[in-house]
N, C-alpha and C. Protein backbone atom coordinates (compact mmCIF):
# COMPACT_ATOMS: atom_id res chain seq x y z
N UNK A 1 10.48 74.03 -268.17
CA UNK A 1 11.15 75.27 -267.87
C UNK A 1 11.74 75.20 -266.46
N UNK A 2 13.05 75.60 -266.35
CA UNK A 2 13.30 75.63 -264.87
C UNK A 2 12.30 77.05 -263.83
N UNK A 3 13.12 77.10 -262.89
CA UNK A 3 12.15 77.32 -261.66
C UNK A 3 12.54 79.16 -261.98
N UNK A 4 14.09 79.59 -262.42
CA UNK A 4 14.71 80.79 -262.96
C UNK A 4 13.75 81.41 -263.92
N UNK A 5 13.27 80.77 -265.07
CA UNK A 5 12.58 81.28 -266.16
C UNK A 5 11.47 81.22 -265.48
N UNK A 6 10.40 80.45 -265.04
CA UNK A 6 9.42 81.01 -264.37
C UNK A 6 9.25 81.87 -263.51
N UNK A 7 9.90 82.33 -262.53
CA UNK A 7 10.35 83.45 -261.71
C UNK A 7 10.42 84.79 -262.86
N UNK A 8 11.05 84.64 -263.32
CA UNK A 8 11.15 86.19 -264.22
C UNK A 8 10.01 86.25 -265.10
N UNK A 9 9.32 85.17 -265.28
CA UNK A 9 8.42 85.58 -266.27
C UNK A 9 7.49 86.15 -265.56
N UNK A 10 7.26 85.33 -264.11
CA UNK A 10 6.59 86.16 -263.07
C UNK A 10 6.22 87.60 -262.72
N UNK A 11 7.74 87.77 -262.70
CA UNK A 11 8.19 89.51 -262.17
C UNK A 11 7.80 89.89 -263.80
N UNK A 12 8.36 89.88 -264.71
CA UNK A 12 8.12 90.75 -266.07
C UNK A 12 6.73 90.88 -266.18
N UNK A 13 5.74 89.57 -265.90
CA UNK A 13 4.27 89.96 -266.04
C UNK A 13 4.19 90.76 -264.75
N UNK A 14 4.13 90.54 -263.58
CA UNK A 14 4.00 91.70 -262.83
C UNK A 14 3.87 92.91 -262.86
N UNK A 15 5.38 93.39 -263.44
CA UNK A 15 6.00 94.78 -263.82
C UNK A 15 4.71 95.13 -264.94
N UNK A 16 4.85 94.50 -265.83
CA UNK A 16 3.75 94.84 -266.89
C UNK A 16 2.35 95.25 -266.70
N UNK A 17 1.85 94.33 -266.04
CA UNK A 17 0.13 94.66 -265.70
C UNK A 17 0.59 95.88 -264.23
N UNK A 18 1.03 95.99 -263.73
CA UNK A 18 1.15 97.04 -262.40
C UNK A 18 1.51 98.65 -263.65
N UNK A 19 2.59 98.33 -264.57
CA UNK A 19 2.47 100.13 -264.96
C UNK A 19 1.73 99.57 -265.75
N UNK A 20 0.41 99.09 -266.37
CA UNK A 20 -0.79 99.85 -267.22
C UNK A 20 -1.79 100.08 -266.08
N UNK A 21 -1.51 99.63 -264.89
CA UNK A 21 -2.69 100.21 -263.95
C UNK A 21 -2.77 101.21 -263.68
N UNK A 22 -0.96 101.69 -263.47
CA UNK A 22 -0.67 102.96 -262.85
C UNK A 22 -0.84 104.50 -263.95
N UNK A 23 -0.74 103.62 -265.34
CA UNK A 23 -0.73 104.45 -266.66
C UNK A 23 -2.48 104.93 -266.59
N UNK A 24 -3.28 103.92 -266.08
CA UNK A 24 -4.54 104.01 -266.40
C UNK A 24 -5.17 105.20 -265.56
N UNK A 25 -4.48 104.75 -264.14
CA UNK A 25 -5.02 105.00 -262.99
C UNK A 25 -4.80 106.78 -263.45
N UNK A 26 -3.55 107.23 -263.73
CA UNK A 26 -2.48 108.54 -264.35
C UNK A 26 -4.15 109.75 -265.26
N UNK A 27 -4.37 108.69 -266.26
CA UNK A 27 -4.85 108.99 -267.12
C UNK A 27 -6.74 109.05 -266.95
N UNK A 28 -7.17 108.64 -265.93
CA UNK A 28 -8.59 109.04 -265.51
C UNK A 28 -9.25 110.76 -265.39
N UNK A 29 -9.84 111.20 -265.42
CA UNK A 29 -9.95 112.38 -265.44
C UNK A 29 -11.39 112.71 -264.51
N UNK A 30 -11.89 111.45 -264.39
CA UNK A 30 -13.00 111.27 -263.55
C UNK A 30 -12.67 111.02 -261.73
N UNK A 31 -10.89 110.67 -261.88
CA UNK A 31 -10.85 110.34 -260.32
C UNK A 31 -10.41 112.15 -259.92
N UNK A 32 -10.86 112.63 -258.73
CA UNK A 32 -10.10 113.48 -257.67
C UNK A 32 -9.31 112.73 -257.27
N UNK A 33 -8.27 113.60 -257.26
CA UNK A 33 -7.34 113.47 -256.02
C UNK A 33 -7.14 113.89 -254.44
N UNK A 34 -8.19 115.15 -254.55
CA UNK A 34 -8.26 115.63 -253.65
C UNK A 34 -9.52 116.57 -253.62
N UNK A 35 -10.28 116.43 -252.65
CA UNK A 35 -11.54 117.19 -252.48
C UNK A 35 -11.17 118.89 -252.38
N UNK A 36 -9.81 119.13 -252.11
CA UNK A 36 -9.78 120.93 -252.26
C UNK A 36 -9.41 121.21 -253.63
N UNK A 37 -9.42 120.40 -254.99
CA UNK A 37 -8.71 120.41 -255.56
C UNK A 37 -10.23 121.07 -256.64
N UNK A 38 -11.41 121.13 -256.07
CA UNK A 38 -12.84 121.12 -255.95
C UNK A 38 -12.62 122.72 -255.99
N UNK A 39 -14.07 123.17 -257.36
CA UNK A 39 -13.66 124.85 -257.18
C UNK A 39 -14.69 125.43 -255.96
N UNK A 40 -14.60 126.43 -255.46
CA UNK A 40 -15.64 126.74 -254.86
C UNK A 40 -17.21 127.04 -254.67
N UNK A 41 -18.22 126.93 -254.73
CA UNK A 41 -19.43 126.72 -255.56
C UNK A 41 -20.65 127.71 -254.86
N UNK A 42 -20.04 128.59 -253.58
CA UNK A 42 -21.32 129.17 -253.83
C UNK A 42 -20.24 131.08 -253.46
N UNK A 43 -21.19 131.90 -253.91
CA UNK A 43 -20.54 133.35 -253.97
C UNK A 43 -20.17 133.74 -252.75
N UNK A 44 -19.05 134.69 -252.78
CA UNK A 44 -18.31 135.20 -251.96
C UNK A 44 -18.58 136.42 -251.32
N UNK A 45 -18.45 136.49 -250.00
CA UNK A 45 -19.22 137.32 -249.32
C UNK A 45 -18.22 138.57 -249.72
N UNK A 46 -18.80 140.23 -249.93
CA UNK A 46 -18.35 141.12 -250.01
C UNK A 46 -16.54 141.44 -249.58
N UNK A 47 -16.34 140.99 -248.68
CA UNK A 47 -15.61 141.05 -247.90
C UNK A 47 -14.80 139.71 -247.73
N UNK A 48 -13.46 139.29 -247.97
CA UNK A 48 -13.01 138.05 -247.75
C UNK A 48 -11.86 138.49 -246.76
N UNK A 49 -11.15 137.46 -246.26
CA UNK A 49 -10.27 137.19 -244.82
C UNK A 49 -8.75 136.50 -245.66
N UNK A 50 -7.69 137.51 -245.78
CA UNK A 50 -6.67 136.73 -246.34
C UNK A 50 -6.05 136.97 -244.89
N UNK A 51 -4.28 135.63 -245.42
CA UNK A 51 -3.51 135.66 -244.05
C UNK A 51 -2.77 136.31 -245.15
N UNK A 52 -0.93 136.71 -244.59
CA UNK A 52 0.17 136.98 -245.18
C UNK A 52 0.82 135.68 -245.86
N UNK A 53 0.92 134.23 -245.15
CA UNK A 53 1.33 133.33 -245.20
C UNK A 53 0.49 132.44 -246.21
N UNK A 54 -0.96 132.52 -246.36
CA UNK A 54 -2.13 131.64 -246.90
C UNK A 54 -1.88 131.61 -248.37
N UNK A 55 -2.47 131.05 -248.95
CA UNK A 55 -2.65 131.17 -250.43
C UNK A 55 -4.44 131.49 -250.52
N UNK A 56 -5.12 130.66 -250.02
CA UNK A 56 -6.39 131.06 -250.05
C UNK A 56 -7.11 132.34 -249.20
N UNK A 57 -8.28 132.05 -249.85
CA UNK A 57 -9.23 133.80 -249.47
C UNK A 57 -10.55 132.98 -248.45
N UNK A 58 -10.72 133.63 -247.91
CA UNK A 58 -11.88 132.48 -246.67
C UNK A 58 -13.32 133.93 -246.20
N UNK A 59 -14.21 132.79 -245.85
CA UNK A 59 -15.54 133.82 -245.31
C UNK A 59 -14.65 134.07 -244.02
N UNK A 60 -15.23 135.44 -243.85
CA UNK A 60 -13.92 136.00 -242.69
C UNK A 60 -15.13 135.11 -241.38
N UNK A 61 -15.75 134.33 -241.49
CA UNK A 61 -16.12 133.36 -240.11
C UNK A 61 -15.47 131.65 -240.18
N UNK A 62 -14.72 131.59 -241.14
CA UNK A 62 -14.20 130.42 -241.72
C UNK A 62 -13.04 130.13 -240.13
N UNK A 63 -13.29 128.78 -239.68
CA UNK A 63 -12.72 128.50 -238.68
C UNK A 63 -11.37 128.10 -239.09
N UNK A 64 -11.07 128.14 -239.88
CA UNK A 64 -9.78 127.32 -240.87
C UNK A 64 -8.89 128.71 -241.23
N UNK A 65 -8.96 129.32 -240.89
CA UNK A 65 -7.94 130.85 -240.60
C UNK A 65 -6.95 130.63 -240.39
N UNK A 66 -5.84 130.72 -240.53
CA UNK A 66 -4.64 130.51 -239.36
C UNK A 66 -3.67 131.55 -239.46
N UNK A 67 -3.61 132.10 -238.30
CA UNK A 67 -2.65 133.42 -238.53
C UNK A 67 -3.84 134.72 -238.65
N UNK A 68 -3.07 135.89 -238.35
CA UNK A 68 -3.39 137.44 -238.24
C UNK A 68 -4.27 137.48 -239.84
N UNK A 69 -5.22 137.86 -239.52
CA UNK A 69 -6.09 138.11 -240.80
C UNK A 69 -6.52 139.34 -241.56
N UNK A 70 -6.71 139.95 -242.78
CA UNK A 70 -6.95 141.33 -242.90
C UNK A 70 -8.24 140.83 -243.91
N UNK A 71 -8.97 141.74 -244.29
CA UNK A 71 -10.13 141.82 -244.95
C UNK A 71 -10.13 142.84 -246.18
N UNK A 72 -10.43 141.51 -247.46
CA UNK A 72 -9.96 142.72 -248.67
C UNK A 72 -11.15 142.15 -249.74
N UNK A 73 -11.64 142.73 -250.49
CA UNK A 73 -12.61 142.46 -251.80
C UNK A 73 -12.03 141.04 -252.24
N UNK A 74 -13.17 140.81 -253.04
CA UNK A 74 -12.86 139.28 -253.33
C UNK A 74 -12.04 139.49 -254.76
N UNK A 75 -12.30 140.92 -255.62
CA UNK A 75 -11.74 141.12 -256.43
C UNK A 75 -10.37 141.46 -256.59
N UNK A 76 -9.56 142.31 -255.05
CA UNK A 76 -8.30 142.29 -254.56
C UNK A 76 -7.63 141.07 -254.19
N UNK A 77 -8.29 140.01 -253.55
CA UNK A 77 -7.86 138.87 -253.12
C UNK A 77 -7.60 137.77 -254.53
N UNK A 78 -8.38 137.98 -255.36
CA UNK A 78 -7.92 137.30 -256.45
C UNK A 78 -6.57 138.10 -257.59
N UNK A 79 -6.74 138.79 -257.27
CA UNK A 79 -5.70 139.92 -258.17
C UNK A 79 -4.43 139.92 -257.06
N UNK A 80 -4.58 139.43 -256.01
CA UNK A 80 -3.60 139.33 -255.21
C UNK A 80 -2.62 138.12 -255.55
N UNK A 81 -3.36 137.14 -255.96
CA UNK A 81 -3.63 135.44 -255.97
C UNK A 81 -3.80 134.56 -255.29
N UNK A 82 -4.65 135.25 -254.45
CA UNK A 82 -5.29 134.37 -253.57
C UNK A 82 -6.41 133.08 -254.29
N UNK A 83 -6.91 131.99 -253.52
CA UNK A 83 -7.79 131.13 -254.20
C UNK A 83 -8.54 131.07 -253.35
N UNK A 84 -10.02 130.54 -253.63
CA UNK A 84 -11.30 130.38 -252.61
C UNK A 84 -11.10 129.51 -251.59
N UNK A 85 -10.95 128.87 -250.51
CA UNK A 85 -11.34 128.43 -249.75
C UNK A 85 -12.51 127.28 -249.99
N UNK A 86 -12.58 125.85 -250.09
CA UNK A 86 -13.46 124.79 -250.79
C UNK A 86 -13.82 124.51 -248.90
N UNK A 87 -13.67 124.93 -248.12
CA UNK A 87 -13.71 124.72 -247.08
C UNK A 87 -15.17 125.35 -246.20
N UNK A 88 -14.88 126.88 -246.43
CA UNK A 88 -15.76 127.67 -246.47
C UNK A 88 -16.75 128.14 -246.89
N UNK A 89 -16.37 127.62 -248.28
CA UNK A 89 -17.12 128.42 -249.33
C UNK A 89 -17.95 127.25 -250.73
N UNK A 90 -18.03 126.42 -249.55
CA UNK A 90 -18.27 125.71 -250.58
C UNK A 90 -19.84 125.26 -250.44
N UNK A 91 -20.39 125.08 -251.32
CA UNK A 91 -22.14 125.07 -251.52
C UNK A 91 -22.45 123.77 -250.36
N UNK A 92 -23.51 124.29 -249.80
CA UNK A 92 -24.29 123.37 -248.87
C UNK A 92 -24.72 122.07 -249.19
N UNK A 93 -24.59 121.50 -248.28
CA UNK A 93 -25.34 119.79 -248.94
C UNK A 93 -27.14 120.11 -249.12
N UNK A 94 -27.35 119.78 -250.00
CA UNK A 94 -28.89 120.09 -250.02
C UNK A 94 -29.66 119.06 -250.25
């Protein structure tokens, strides 16, 4: 075989085994992608801390605030659409 046909057969196996990794990798359901992606795991204090700008709802002592804060039920803050905070609110290492 010349040096042309081995070269491409190269790259074609390449190409091949790289997208079933990426197909595989796609299709796991066991990997996170992201640790906030994690629901929140322990209950919400009476009282939660939304911003205007935020998407999430935080323990109004949550250092991860950013911006002017108001304080609304956890049941308003979700009906708002706000989301928990995995930051704050998330169960202790035990």
């Amino acid at each position: 075989m010349t040096r042309r046909v081995l070269t491409l057969t190269a790259v074609v196996g390449a190409l091949l085994i790289g997208g079933w990794l990426a197909a595989a990798a796609v299709t796991r359901p066991d990997v996170i992608r992201s640790r906030h992606g994690d629901p929140a795991m322990v209950a919400s204090p009476p009282l939660v801390a939304v911003t205007v700008e935020g998407k999430l709802y935080h323990d109004p002592r949550c250092a991860f605030i950013h911006g002017p804060a108001r304080r609304e039920s956890v049941a308003q803050a979700i009906a708002d659409g706000y989301t928990p905070c995995t930051r704050c609110l998330k169960r202790e290492a035990q």
